[in-house]
Protein backbone atom coordinates (compact mmCIF):
# COMPACT_ATOMS: atom_id res chain seq x y z
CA UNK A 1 1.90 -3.99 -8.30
CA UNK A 2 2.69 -3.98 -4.61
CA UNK A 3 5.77 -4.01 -2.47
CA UNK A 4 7.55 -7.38 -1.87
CA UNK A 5 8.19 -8.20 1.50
CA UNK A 6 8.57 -12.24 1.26
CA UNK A 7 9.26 -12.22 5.32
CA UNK A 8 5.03 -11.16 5.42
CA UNK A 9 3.74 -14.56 4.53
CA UNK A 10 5.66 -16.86 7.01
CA UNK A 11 5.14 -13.90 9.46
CA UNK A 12 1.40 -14.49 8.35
CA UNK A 13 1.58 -18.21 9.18
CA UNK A 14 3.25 -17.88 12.56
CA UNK A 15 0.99 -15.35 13.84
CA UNK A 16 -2.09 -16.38 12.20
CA UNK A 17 -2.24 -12.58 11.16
CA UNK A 18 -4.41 -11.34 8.43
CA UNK A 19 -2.99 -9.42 5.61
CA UNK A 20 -4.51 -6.78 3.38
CA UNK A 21 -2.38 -5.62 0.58
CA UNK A 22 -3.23 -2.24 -1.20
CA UNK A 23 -1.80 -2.07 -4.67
CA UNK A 24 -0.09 0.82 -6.69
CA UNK A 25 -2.49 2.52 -9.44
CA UNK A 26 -2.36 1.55 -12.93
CA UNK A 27 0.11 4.90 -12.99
CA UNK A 28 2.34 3.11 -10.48
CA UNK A 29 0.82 6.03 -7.56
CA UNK A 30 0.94 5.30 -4.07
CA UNK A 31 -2.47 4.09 -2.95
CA UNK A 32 -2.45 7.45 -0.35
CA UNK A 33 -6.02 7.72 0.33
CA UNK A 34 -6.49 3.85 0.55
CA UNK A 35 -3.86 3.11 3.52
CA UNK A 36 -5.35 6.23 5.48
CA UNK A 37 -8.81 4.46 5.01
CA UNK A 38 -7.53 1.01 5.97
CA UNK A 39 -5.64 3.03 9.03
CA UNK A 40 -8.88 3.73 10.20
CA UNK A 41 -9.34 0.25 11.10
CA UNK A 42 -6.93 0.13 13.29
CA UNK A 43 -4.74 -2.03 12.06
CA UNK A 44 -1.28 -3.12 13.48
CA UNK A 45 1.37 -2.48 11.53
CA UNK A 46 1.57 -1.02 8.17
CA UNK A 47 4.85 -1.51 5.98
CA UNK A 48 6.09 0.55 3.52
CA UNK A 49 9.13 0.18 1.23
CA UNK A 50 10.85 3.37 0.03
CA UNK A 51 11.71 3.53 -2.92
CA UNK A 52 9.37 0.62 -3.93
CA UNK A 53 10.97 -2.57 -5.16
CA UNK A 54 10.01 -3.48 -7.72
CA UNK A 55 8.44 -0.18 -9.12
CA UNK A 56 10.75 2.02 -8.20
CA UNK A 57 8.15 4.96 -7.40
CA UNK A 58 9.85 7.22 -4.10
CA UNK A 59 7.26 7.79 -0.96
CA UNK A 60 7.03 11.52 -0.42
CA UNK A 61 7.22 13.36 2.82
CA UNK A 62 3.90 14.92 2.45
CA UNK A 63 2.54 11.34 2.12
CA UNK A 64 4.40 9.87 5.27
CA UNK A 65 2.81 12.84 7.43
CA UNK A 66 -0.42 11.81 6.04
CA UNK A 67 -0.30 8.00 7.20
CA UNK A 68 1.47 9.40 10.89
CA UNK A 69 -1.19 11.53 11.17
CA UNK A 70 -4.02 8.63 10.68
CA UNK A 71 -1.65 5.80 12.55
CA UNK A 72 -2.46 6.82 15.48
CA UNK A 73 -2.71 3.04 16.73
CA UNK A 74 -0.69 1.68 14.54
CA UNK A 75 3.51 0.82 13.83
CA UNK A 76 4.69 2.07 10.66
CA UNK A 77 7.47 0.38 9.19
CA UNK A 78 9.22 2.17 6.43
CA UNK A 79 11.84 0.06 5.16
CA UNK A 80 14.59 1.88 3.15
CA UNK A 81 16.82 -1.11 1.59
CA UNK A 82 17.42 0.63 -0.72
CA UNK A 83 17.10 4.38 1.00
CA UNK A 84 20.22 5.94 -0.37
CA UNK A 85 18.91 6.00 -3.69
CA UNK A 86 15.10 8.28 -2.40
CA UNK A 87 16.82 11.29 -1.05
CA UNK A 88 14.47 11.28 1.44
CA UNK A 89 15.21 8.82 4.65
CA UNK A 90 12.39 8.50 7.49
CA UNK A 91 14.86 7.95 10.26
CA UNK A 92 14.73 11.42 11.64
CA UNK A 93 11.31 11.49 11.99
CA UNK A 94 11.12 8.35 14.73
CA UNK A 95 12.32 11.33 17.56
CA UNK A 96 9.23 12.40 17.52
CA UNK A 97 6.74 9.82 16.00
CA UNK A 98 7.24 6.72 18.17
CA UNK A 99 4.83 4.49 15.80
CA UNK A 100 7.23 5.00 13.21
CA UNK A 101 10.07 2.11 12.72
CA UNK A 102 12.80 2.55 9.96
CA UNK A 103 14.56 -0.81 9.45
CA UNK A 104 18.07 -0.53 7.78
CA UNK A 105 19.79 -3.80 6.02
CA UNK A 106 23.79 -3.80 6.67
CA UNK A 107 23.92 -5.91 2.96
CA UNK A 108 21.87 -3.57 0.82
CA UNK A 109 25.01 -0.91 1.89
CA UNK A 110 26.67 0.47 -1.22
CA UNK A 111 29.66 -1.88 -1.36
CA UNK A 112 28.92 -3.37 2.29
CA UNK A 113 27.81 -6.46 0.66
CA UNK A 114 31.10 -6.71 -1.28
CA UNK A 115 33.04 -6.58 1.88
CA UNK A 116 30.83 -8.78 4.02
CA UNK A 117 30.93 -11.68 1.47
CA UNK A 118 34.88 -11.41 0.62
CA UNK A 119 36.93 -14.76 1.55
């Protein structure tokens, strides 16, 4: 199981960008130790969807310092659609980790979408 971002592929395609994609365990665990090793290579940008969609499964902070710590060359993109359901939000943390990006969607609101689609 991984994280869906279906923006990645056309993103692939216009950029000609390769894409490795590290999958949850068979317990639905974060791959942890994986993305630090593919960090290692340099890579990018890494994204990251908290909680996971479709899984579910919440990122933790102790894992987030982990991959800041190894992204040392590297954007980090923690995308919290659906953030106000973790109880944990990454936002503060881009004061003082500039590698770390923390998109928020306007229509994944609770009851924004309502009021942006209304006649």
């Amino acid at each position: 199981m991984r994280a869906h971002f279906p923006d990645v592929p056309l993103l692939r395609e216009i950029y000609a960008a390769r894409i490795s994609v590290l999958r949850y365990g068979s317990e639905m665990e974060f791959p942890l130790a994986d993305v630090v090793a593919a960090l290692r290579k340099k890579p990018r940008v890494v994204f990251i969807a908290n909680p996971n969609n479709p899984t579910g499964t919440l990122f933790q902070k102790e894992e987030l310092l982990r991959i800041l710590k190894a992204a040392t060359h590297t954007a980090v993109v923690m995308d919290e659609a659906y953030g106000e359901f973790s109880g944990f939000s990454a936002m503060p943390w881009i004061y003082k980790n500039p590698q770390l990006f923390v998109p928020k969607r306007f229509r994944k609101s609770p009851g924004l979408q309502l009021c942006a689609s209304a006649p």
